[in-house]
Protein backbone atom coordinates (compact mmCIF):
# COMPACT_ATOMS: atom_id res chain seq x y z
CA UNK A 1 -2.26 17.21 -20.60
CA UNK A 2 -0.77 14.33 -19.10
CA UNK A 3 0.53 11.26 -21.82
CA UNK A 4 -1.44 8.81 -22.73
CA UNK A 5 0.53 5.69 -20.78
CA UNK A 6 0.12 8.11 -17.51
CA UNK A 7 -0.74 5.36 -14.58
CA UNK A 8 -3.46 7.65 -12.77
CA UNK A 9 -4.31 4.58 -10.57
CA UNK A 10 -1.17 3.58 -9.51
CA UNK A 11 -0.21 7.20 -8.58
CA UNK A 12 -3.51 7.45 -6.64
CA UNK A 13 -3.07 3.88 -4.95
CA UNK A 14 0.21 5.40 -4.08
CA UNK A 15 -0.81 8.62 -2.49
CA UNK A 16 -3.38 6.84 -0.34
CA UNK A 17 -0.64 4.81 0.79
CA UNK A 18 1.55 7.81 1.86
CA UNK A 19 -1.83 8.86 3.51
CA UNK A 20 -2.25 6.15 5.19
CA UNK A 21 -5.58 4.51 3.83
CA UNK A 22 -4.82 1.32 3.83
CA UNK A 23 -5.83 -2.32 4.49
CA UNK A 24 -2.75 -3.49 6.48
CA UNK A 25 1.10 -3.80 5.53
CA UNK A 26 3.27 -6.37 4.59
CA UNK A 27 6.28 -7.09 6.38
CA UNK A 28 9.58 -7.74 4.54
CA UNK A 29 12.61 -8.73 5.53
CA UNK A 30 15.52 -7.29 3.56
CA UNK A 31 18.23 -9.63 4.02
CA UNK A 32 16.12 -13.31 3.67
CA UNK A 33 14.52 -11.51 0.55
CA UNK A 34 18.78 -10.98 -1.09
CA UNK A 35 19.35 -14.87 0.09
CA UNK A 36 16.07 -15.39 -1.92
CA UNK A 37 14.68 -17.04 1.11
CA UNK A 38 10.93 -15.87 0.94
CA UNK A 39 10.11 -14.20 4.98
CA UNK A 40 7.11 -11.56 4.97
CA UNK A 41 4.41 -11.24 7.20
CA UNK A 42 1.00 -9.47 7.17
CA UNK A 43 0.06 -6.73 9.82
CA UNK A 44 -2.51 -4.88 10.55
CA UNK A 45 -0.22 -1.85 11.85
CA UNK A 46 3.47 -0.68 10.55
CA UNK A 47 5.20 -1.07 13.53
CA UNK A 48 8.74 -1.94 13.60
CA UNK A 49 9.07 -6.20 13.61
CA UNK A 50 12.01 -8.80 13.67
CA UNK A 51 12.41 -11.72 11.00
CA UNK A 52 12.02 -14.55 12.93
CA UNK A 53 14.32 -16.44 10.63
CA UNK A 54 17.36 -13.82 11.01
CA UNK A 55 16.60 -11.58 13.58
CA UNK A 56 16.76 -8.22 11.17
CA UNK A 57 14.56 -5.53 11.06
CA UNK A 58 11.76 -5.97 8.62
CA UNK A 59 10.94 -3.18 6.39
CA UNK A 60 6.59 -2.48 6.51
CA UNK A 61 5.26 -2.13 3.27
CA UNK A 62 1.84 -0.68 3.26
CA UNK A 63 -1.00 -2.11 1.16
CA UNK A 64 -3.97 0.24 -0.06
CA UNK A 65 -7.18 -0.05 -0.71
CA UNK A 66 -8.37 -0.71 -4.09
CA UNK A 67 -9.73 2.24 -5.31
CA UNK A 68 -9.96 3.99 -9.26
CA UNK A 69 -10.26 7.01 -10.49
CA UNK A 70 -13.99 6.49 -11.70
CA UNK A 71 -14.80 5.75 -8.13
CA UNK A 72 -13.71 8.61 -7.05
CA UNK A 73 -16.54 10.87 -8.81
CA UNK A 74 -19.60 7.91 -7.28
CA UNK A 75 -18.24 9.31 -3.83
CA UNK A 76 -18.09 12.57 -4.82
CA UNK A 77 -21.85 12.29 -6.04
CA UNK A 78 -23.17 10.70 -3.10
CA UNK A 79 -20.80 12.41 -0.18
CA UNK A 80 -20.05 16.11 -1.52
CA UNK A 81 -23.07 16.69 -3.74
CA UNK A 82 -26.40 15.04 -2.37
CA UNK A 83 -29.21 15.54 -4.06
């Protein structure tokens, strides 16, 4: 039994992430974001990318798909188990 403040959605947002379903990533960059100077950039791929403020790597951040638990089992019903 899992506790009752378990995130299931955030844990599966997070998987899908590590899977790589996702809609595109967010570029950071590390040191503007310490100086509080705001520097990200969207992408549709997580390849490597310089800030074009300081010249640092920027770190990709992946963004997932929105996606719950409940509709998980509508796929299920119409992919795995047609009628």
């Amino acid at each position: 039994m899992l506790p009752r403040d378990f995130k299931l959605a955030e844990k599966l947002r997070s998987a899908m992430a590590r899977a790589g379903i996702v809609l595109g990533y967010t570029h950071i960059c590390r040191r503007c974001k310490a100086r509080r100077i705001d520097s990200h950039e969207d992408a549709p791929d997580g390849a490597i990318r310089r800030c074009p403020k300081c010249n640092a790597k920027m770190w990709p951040s992946p963004v997932p798909k929105h996606c719950t638990f409940h509709e998980l089992g509508h796929y299920a019903e119409s992919r795995i188990m047609p009628s």
